[in-house]
C-alpha atoms as a PDB file:
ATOM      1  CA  UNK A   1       4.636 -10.586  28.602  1.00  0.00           C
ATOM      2  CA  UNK A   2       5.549 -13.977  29.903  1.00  0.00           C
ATOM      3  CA  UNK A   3       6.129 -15.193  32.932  1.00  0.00           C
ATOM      4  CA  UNK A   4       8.151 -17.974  33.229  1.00  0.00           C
ATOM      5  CA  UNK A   5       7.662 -20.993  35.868  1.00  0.00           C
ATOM      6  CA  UNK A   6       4.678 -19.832  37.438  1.00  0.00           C
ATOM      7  CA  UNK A   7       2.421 -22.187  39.105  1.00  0.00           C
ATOM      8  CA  UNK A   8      -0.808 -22.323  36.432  1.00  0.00           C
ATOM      9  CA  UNK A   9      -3.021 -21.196  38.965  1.00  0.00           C
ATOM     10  CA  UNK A  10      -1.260 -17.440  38.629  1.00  0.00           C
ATOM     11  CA  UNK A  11      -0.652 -17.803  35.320  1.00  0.00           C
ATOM     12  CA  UNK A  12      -4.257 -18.089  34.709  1.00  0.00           C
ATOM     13  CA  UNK A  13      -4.982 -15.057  36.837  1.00  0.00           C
ATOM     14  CA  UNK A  14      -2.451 -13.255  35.285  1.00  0.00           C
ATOM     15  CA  UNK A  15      -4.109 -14.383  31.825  1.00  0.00           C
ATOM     16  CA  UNK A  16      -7.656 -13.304  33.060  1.00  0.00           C
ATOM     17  CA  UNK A  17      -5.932  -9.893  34.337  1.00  0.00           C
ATOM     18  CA  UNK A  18      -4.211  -8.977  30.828  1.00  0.00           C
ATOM     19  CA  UNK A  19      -7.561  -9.709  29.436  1.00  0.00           C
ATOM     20  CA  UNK A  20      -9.429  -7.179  31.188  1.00  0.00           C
ATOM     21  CA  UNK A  21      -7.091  -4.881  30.889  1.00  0.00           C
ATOM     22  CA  UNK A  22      -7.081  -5.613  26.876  1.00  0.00           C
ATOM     23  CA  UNK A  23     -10.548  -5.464  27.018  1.00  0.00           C
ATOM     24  CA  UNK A  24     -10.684  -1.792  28.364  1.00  0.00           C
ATOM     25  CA  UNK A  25      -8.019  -0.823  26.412  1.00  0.00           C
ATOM     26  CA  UNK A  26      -8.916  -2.050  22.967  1.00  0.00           C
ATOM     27  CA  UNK A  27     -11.384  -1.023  20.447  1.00  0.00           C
ATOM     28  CA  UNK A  28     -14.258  -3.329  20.774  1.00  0.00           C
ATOM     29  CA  UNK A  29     -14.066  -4.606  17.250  1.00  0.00           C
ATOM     30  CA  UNK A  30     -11.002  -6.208  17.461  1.00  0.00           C
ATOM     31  CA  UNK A  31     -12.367  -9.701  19.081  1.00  0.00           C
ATOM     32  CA  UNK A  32      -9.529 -11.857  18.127  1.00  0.00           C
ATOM     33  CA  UNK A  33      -7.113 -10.182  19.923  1.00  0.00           C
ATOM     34  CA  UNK A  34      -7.764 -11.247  23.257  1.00  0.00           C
ATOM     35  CA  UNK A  35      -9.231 -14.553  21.976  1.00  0.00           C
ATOM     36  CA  UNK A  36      -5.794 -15.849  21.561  1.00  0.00           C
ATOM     37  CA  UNK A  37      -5.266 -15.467  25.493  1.00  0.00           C
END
């Protein structure tokens, strides 16, 4: 799920919002999933 030409500012929240919701969603041993984000 990209975005394109978003100002980095949103991108990052949009980064740090896909990782919480990865985080509640996914198993806790899969670490490396959301460390690619």
């Amino acid at each position: 799920m990209k975005v394109p030409q978003t100002p980095s500012h949103a991108c990052h929240l949009t980064r740090k919002i896909h990782q919480r919701e990865l985080t509640k969603s996914l198993p806790k041993n899969k670490p490396q999933v959301h460390a690619s984000y």
